[in-house]
N, C-alpha and C. Protein backbone atom coordinates (compact mmCIF):
# COMPACT_ATOMS: atom_id res chain seq x y z
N UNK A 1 29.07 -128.91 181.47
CA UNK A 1 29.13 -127.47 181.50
C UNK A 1 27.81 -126.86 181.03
N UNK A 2 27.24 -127.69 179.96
CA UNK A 2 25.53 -126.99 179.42
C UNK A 2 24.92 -127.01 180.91
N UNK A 3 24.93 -128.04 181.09
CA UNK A 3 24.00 -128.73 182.32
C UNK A 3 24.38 -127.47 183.49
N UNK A 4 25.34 -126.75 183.55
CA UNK A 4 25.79 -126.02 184.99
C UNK A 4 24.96 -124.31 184.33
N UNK A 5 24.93 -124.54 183.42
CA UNK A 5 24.29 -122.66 182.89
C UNK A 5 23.26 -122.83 182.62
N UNK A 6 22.29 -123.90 182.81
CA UNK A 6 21.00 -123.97 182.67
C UNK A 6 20.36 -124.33 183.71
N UNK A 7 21.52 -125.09 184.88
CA UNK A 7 20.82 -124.76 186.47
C UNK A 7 20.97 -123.10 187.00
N UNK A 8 22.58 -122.72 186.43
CA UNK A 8 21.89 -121.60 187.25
C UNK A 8 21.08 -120.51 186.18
N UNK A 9 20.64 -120.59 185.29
CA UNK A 9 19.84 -120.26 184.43
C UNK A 9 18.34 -120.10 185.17
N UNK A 10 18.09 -121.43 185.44
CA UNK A 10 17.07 -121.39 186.31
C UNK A 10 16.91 -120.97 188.03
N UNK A 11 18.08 -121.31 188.75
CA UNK A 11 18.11 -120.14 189.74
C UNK A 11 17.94 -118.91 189.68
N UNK A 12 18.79 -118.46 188.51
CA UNK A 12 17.96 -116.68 188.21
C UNK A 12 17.07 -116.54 188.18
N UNK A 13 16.07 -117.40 186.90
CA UNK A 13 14.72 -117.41 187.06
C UNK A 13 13.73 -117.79 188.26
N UNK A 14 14.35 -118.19 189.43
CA UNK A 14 13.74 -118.49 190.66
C UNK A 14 13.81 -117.36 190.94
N UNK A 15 14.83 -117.04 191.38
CA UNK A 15 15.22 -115.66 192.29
C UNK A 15 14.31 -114.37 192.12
N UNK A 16 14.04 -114.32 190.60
CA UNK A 16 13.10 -113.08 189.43
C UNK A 16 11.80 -113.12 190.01
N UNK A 17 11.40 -114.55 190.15
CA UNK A 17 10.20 -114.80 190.19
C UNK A 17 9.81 -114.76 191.85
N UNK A 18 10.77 -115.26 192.97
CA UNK A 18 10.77 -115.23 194.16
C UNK A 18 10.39 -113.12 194.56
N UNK A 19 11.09 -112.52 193.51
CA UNK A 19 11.53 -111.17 193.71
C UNK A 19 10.39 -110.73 193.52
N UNK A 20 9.13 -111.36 191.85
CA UNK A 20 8.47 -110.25 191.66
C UNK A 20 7.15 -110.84 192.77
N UNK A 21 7.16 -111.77 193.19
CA UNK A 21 6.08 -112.31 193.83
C UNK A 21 6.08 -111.71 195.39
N UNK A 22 7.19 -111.30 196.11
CA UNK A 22 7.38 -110.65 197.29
C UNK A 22 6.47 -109.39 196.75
N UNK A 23 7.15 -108.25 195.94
CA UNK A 23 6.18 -107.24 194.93
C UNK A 23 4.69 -107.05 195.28
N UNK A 24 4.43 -108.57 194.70
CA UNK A 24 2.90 -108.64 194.43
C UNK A 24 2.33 -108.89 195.71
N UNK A 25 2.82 -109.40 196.62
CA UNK A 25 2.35 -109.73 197.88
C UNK A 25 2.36 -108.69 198.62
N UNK A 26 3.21 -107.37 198.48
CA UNK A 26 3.27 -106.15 199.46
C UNK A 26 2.29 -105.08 198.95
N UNK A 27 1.84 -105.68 197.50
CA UNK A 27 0.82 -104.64 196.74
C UNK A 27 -0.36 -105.02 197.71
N UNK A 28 -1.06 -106.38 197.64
CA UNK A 28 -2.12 -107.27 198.05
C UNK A 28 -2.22 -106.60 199.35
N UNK A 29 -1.49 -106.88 200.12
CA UNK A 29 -1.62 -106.33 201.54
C UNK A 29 -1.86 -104.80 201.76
N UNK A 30 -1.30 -104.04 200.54
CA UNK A 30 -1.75 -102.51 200.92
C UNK A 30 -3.34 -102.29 200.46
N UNK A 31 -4.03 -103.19 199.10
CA UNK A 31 -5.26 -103.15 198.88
C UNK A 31 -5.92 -103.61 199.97
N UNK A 32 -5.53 -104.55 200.99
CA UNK A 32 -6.60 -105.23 201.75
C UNK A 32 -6.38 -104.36 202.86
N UNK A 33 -5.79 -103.59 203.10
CA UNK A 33 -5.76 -102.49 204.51
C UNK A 33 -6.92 -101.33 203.89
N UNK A 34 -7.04 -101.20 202.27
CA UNK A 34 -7.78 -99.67 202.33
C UNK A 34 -8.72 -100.01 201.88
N UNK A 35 -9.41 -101.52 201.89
CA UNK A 35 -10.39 -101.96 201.17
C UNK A 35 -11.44 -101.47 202.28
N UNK A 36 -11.23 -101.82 203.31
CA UNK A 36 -12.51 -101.31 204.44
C UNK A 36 -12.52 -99.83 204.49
N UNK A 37 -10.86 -99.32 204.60
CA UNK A 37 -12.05 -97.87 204.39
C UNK A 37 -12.37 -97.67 203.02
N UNK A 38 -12.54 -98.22 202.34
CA UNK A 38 -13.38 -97.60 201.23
C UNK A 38 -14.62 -98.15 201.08
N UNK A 39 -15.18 -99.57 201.73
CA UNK A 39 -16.52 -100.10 201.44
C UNK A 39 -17.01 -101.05 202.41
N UNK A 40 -16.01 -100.95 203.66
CA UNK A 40 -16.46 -101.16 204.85
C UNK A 40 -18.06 -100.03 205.25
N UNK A 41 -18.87 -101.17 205.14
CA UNK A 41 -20.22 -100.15 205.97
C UNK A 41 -19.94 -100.03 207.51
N UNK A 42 -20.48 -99.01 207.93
CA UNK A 42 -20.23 -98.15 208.85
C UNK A 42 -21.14 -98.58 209.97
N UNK A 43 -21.43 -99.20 211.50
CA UNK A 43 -22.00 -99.64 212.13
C UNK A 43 -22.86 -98.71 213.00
N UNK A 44 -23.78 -98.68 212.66
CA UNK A 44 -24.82 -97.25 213.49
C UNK A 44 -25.02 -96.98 214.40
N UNK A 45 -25.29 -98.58 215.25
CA UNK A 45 -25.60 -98.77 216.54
C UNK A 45 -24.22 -98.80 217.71
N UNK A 46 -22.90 -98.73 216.76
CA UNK A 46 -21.67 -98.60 217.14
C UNK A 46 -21.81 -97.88 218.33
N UNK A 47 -20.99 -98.10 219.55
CA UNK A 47 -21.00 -97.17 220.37
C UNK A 47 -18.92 -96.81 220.64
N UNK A 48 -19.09 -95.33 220.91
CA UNK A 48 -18.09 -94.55 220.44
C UNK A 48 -16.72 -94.96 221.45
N UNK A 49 -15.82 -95.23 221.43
CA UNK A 49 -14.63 -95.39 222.47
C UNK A 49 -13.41 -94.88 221.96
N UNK A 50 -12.76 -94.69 222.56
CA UNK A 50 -11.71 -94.21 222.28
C UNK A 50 -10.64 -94.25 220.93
N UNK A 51 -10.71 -95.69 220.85
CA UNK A 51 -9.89 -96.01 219.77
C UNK A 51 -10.64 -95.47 218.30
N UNK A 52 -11.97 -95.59 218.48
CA UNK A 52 -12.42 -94.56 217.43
C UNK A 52 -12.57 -93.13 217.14
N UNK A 53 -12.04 -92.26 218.05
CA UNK A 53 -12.12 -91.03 218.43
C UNK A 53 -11.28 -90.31 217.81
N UNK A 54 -10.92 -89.69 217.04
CA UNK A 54 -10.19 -88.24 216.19
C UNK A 54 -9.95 -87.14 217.31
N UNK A 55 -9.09 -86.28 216.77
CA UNK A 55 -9.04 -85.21 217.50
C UNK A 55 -8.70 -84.60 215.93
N UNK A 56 -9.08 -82.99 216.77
CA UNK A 56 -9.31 -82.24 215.18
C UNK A 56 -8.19 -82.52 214.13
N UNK A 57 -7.25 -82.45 214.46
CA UNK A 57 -5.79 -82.23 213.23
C UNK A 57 -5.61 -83.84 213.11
N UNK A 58 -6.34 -84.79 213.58
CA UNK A 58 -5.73 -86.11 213.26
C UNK A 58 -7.23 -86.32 212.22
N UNK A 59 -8.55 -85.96 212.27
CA UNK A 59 -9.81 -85.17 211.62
C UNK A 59 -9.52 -84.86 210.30
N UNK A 60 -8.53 -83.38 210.07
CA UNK A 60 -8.27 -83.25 208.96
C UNK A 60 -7.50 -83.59 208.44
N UNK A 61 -6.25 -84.76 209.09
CA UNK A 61 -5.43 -85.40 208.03
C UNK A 61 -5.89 -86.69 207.36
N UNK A 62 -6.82 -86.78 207.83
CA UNK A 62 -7.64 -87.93 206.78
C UNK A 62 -8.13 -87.77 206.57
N UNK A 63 -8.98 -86.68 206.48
CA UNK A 63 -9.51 -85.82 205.35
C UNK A 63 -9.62 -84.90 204.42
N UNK A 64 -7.99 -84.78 204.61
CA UNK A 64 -7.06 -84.28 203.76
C UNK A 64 -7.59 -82.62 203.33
N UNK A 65 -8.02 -82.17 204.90
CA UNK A 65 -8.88 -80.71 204.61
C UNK A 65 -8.01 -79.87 205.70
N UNK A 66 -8.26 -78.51 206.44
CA UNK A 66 -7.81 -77.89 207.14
C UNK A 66 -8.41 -77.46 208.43
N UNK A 67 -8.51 -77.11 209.37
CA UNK A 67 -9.70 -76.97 210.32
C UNK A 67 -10.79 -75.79 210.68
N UNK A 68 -10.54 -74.90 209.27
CA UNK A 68 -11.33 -74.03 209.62
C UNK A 68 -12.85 -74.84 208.27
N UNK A 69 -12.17 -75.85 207.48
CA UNK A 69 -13.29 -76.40 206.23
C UNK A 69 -13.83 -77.45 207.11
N UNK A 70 -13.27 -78.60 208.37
CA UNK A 70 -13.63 -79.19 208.81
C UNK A 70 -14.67 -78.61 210.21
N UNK A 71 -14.37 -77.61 210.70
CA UNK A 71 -15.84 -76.57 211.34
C UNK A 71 -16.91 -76.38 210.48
N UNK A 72 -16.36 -75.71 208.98
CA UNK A 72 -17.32 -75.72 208.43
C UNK A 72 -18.69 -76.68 208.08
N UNK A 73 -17.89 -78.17 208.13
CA UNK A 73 -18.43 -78.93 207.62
C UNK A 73 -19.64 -79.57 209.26
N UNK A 74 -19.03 -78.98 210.00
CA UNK A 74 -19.99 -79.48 211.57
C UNK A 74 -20.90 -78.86 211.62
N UNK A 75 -20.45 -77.35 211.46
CA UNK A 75 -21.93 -76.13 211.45
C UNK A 75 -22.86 -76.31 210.43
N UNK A 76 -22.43 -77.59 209.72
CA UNK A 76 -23.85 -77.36 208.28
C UNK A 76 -24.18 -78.95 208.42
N UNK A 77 -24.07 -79.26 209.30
CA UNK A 77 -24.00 -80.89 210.31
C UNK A 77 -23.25 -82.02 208.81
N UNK A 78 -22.56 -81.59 208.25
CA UNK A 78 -22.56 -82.76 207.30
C UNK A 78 -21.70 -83.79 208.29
N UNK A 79 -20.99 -83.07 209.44
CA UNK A 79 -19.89 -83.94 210.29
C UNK A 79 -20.58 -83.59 211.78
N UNK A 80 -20.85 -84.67 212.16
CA UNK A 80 -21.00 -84.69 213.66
C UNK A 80 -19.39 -84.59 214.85
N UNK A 81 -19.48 -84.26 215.87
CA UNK A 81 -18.17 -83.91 216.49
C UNK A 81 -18.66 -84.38 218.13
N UNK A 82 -17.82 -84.80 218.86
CA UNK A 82 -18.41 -84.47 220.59
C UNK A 82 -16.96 -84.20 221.05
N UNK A 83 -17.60 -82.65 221.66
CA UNK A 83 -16.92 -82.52 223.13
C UNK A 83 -16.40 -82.75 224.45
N UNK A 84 -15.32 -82.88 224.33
CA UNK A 84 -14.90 -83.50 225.73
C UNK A 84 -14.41 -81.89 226.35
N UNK A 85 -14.74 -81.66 227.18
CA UNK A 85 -13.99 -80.39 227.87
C UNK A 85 -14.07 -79.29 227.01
N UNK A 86 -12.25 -78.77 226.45
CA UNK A 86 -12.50 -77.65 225.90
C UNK A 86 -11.87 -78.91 224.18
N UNK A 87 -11.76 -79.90 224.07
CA UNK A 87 -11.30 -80.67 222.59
C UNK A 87 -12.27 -81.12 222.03
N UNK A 88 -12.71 -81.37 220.99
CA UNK A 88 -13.32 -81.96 220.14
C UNK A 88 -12.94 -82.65 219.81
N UNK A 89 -14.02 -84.03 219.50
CA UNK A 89 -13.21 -85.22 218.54
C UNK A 89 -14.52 -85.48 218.07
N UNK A 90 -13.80 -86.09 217.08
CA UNK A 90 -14.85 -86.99 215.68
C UNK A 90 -14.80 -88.29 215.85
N UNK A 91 -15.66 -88.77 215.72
CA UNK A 91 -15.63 -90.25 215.34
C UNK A 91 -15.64 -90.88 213.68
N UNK A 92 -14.51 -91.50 214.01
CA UNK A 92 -13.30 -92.15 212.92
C UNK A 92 -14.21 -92.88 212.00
N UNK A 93 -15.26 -93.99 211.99
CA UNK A 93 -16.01 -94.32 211.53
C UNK A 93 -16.91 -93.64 210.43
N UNK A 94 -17.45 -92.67 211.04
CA UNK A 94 -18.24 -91.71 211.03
C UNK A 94 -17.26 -90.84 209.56
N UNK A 95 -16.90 -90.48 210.32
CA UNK A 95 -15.67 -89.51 209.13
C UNK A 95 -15.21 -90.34 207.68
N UNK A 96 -14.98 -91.39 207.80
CA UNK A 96 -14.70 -92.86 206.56
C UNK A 96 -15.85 -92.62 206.01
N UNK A 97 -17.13 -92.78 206.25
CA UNK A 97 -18.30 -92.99 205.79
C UNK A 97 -18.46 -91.79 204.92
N UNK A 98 -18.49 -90.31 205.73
CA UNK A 98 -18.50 -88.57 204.51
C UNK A 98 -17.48 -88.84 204.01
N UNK A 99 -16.58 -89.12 203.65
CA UNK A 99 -15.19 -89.07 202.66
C UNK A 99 -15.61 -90.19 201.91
N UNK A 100 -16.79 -91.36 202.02
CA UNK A 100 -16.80 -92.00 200.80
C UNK A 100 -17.95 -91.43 200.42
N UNK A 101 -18.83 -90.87 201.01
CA UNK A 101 -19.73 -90.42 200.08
C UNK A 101 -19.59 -89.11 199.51
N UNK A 102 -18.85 -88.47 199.87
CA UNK A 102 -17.80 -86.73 199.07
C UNK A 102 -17.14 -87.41 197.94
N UNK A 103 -16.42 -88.30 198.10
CA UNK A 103 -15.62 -89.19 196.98
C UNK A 103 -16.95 -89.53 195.80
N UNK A 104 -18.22 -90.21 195.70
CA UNK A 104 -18.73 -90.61 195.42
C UNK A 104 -19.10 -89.32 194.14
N UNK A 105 -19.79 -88.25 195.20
CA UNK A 105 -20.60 -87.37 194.81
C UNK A 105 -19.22 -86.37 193.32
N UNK A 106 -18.34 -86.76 194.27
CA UNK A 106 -17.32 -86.02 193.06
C UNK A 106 -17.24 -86.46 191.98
N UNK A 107 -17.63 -88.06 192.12
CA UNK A 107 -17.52 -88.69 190.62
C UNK A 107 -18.43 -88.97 189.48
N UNK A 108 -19.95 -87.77 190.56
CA UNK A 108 -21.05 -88.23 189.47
C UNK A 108 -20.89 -86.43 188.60
């Protein structure tokens, strides 16, 4: 009977440990998704396609601004933009790169 509450003694303690290690593994994976945008360098010679392309309101939700501050920020060139027709889009790259260096500048 000792012998039966100290196996499952230790199944609990599997289970705890199975539990907090799933935890730690779903933390790991959310650091390694935002690790590039935060210190991923930015490729210059990049050329622009689609999948990197913003459109304004997808623009200011990751940059957590509105679209009359994100104009602002084109007319004083801190953000480059290209026109397609009558839409604008940003390039996604491009935009990661001013949000780490706005981030930066906030912290000196």
């Amino acid at each position: 009977m000792n012998l039966e509450r100290k196996n499952k003694e230790l199944e609990y303690r599997i289970f705890n440990l199975e539990k907090s290690l799933d935890i730690v593994l779903k933390k790991l994976n959310q650091i390694e998704e935002a690790l590039p945008f935060y210190y991923d360098e930015s490729q210059e010679n990049e050329n622009l396609n689609s999948e990197n392309l913003l459109s304004l309101k997808d623009a200011c939700t990751l940059l957590n601004t509105n679209e009359s501050k994100l104009m602002e920020w084109v007319q004083k060139d801190i953000v480059s933009s290209k026109r397609v027709g009558e839409i604008t889009y940003f390039d996604k790259s491009e935009l990661k790169a001013v949000f780490r260096k706005m981030m930066v500048q906030d912290l000196e």
